[in-house]
PDB file of N, CA and C in Angstrom:
ATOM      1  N   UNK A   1       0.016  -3.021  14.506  1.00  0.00           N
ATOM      2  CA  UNK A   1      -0.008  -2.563  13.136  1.00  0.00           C
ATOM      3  C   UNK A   1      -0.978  -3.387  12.302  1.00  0.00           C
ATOM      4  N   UNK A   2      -0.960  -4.963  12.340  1.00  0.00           N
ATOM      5  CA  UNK A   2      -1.625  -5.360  10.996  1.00  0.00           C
ATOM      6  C   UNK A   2      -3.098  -5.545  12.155  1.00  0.00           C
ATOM      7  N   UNK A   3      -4.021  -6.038  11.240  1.00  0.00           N
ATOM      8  CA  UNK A   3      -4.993  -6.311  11.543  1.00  0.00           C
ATOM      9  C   UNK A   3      -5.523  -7.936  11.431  1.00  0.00           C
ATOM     10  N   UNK A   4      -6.728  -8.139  11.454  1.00  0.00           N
ATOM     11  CA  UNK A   4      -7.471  -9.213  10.779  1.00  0.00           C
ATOM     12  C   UNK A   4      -7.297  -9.364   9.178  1.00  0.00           C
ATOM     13  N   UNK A   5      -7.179  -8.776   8.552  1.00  0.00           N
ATOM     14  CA  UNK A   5      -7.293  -8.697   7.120  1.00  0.00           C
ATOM     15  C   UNK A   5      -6.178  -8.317   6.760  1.00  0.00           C
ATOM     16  N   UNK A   6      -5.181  -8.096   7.197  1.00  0.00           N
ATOM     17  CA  UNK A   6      -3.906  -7.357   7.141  1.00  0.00           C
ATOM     18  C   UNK A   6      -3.281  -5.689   7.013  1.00  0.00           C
ATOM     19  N   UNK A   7      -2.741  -5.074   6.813  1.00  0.00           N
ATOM     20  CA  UNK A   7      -2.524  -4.032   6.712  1.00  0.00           C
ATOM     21  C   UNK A   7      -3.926  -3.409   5.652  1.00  0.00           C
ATOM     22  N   UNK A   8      -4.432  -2.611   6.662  1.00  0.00           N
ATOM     23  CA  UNK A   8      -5.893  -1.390   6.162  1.00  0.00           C
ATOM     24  C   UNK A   8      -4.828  -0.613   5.413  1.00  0.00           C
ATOM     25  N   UNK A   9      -5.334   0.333   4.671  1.00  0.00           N
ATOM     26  CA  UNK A   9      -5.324   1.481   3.753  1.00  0.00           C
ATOM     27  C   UNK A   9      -4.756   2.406   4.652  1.00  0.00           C
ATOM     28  N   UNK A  10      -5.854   2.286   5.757  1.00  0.00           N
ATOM     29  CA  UNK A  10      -5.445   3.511   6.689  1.00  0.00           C
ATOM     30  C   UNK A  10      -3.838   3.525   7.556  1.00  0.00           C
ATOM     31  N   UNK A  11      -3.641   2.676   7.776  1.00  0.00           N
ATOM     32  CA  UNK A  11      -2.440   1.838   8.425  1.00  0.00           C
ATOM     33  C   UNK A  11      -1.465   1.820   7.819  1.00  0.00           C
ATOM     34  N   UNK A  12      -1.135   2.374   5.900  1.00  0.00           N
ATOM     35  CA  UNK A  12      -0.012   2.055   5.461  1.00  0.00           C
ATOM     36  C   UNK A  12       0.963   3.194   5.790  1.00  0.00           C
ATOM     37  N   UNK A  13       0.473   4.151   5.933  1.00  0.00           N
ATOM     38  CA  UNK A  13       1.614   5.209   6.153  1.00  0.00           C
ATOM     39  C   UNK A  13       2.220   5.144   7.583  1.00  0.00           C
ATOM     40  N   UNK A  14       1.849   4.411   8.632  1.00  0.00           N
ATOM     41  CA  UNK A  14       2.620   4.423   9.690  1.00  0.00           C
ATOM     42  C   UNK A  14       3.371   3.156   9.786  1.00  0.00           C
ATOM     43  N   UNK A  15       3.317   2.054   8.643  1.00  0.00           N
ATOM     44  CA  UNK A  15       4.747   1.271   8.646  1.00  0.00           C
ATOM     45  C   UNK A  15       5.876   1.993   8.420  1.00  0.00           C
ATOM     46  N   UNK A  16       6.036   3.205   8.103  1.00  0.00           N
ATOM     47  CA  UNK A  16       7.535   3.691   8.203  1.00  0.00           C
ATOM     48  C   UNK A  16       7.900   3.811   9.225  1.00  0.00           C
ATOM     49  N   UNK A  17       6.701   4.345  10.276  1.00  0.00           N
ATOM     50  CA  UNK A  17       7.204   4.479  11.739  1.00  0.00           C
ATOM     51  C   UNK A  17       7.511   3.020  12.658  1.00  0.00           C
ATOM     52  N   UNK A  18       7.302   1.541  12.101  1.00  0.00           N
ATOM     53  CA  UNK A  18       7.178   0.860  13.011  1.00  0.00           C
ATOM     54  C   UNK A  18       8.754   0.065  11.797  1.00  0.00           C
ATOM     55  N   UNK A  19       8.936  -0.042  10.761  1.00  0.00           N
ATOM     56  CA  UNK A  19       9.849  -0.433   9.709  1.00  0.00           C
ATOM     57  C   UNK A  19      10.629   0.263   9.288  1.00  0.00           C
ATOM     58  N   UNK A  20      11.758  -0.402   9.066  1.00  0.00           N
ATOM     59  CA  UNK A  20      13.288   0.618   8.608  1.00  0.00           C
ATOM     60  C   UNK A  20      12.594   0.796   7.031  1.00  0.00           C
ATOM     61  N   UNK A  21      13.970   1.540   6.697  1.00  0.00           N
ATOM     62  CA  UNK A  21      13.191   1.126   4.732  1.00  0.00           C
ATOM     63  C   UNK A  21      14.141   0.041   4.471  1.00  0.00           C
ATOM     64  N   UNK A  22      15.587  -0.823   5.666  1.00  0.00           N
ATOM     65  CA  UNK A  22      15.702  -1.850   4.588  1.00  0.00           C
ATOM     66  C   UNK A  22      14.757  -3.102   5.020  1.00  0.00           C
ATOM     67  N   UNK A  23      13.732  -3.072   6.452  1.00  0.00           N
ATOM     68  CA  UNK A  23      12.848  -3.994   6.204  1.00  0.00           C
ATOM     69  C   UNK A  23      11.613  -3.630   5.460  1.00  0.00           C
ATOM     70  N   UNK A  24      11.017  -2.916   5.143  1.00  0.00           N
ATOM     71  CA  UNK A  24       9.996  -2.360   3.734  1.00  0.00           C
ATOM     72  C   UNK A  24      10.916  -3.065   2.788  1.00  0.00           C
ATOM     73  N   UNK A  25      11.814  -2.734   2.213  1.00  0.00           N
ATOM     74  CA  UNK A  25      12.734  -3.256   0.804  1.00  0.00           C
ATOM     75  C   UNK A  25      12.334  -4.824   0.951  1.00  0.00           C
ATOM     76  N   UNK A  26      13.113  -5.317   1.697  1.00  0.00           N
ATOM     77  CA  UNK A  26      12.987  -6.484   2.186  1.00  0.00           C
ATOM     78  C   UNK A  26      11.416  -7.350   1.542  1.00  0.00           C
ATOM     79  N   UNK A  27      10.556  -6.724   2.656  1.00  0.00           N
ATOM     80  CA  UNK A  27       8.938  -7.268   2.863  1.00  0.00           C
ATOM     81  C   UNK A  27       8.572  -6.803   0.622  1.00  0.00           C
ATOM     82  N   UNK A  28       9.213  -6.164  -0.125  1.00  0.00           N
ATOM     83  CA  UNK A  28       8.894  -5.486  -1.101  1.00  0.00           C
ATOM     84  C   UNK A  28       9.589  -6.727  -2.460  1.00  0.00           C
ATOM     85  N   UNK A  29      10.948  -7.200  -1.558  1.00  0.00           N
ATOM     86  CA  UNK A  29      11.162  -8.342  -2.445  1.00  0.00           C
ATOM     87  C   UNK A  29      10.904  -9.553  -2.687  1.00  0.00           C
ATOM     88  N   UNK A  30      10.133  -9.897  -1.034  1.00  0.00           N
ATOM     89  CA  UNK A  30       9.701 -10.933  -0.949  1.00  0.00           C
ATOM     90  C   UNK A  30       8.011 -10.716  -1.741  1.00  0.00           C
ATOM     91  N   UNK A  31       7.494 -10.051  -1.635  1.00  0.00           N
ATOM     92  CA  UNK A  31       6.600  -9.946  -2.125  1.00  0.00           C
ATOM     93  C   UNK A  31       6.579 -10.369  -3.684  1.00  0.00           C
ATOM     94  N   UNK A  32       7.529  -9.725  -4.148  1.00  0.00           N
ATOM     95  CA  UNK A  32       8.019  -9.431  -5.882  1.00  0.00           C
ATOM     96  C   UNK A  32       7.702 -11.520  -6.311  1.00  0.00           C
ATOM     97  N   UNK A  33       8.291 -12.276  -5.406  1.00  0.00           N
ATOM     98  CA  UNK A  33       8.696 -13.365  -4.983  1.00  0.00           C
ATOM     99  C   UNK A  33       7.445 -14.418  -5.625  1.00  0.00           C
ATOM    100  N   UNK A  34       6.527 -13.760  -4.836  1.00  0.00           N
ATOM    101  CA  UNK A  34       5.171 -14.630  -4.771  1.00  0.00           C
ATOM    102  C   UNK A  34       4.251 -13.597  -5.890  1.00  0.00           C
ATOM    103  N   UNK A  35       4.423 -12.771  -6.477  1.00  0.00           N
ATOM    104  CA  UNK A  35       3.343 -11.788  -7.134  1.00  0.00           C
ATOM    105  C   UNK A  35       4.134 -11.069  -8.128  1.00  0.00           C
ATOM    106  N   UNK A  36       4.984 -11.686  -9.068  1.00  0.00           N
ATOM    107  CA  UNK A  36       6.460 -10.615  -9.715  1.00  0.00           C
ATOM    108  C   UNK A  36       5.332  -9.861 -10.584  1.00  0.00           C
ATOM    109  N   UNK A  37       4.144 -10.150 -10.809  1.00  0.00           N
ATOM    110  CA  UNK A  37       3.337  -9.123 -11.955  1.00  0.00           C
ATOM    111  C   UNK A  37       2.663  -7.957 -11.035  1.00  0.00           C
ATOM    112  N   UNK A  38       2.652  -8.376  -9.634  1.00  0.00           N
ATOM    113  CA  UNK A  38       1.846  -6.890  -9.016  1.00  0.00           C
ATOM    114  C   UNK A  38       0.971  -7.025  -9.007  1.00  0.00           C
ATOM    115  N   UNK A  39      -0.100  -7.917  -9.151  1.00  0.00           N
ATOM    116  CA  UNK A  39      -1.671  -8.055  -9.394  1.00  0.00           C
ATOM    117  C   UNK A  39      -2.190  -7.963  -8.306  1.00  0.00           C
ATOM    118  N   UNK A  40      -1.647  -8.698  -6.998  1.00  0.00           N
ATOM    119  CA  UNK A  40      -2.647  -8.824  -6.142  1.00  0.00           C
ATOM    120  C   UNK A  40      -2.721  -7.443  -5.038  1.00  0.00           C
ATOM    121  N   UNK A  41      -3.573  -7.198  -5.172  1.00  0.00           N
ATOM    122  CA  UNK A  41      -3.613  -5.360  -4.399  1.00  0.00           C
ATOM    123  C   UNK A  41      -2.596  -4.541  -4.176  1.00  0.00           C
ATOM    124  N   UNK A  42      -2.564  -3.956  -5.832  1.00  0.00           N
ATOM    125  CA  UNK A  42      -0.903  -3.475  -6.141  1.00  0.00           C
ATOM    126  C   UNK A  42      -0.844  -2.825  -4.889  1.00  0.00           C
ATOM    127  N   UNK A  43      -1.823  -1.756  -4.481  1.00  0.00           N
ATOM    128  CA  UNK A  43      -1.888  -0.339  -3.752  1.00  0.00           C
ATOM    129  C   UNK A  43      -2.309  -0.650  -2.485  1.00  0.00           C
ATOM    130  N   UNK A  44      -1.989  -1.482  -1.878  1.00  0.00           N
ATOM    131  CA  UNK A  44      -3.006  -1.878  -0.388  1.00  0.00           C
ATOM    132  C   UNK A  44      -1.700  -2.021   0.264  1.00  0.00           C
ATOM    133  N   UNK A  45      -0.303  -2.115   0.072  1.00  0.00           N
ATOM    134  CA  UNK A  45       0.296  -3.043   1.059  1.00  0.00           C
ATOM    135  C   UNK A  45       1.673  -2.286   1.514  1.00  0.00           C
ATOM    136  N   UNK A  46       2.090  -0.842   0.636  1.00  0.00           N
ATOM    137  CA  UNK A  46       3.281  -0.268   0.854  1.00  0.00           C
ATOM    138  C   UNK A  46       3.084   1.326   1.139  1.00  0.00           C
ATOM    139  N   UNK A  47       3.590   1.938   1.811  1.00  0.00           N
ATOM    140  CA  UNK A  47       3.552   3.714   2.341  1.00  0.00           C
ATOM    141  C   UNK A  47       4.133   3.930   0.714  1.00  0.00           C
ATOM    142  N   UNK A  48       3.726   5.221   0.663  1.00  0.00           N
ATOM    143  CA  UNK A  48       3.902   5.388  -1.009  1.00  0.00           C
ATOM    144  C   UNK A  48       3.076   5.219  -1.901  1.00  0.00           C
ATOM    145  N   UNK A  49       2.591   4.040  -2.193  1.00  0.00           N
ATOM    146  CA  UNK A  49       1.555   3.373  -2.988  1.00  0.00           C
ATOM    147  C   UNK A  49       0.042   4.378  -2.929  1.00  0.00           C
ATOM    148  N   UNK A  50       0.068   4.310  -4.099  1.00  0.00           N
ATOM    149  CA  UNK A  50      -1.306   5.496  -4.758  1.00  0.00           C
ATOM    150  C   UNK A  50      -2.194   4.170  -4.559  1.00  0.00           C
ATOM    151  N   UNK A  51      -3.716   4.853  -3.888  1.00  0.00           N
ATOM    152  CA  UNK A  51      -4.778   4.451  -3.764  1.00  0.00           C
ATOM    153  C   UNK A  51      -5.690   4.139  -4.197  1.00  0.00           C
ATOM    154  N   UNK A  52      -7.079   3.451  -4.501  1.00  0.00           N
ATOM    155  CA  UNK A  52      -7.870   3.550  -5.764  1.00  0.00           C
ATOM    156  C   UNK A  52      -8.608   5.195  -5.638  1.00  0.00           C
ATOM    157  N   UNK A  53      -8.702   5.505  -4.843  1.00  0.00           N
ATOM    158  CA  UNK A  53      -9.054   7.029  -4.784  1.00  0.00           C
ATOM    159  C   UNK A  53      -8.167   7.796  -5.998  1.00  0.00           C
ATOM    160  N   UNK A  54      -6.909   7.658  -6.259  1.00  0.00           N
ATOM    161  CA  UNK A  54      -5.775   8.505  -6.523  1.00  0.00           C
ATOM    162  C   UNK A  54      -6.189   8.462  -8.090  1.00  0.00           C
ATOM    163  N   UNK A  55      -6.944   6.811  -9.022  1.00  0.00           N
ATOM    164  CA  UNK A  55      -6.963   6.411  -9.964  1.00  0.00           C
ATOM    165  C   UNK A  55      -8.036   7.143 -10.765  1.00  0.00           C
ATOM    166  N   UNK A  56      -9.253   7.325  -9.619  1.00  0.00           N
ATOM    167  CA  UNK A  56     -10.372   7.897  -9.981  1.00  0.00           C
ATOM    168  C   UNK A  56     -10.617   9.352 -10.282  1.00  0.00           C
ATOM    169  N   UNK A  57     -10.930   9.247 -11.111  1.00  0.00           N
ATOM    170  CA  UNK A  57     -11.676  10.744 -11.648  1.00  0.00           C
ATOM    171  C   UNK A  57     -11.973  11.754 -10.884  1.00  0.00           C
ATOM    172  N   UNK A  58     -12.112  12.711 -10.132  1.00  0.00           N
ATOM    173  CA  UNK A  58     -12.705  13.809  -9.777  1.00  0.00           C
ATOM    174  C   UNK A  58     -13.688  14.337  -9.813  1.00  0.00           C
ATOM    175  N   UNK A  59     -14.592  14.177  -9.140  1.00  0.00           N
ATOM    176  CA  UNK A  59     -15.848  14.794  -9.421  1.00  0.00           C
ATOM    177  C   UNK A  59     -15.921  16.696  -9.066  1.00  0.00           C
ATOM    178  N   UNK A  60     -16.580  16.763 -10.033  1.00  0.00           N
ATOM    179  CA  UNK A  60     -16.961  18.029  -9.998  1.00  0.00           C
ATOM    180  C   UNK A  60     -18.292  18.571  -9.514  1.00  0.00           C
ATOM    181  N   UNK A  61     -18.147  19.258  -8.090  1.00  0.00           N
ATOM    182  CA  UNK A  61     -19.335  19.913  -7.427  1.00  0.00           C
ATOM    183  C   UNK A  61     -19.906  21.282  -7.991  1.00  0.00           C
ATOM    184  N   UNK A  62     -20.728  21.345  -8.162  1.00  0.00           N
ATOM    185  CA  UNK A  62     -21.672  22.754  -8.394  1.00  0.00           C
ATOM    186  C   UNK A  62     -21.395  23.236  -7.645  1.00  0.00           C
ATOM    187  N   UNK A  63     -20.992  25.009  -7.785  1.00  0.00           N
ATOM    188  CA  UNK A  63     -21.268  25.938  -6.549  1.00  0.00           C
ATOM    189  C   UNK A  63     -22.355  26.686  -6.717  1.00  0.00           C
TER     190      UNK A  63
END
């Protein structure tokens, strides 16, 4: 699952398959622990979590 850099973007949606949700909860409080404001890559680290894709605008293509 994790990598060199830790859990990719691509990789977050299959911690449900390898984690219960009470170890997600768990890994979610400890986190809270060391980061209670959320700053450090709110969206990088939980299944669920909206992406910077999700934040961004939409571009609009010509047809």
């Amino acid at each position: 699952m994790t990598g060199e850099h830790g859990i990719g973007v691509e990789k977050i949606d299959f911690m449900e398959k390898q984690f219960t949700k009470d170890d997600l909860d768990a890994m979610r409080l400890l986190r809270g622990v060391f980061d209670p404001e959320n700053r450090c890559n709110p969206h990088k680290m939980f299944p669920g979590s909206k992406r910077c894709a999700d934040f961004a605008p939409r571009k609009q293509i010509a047809a």
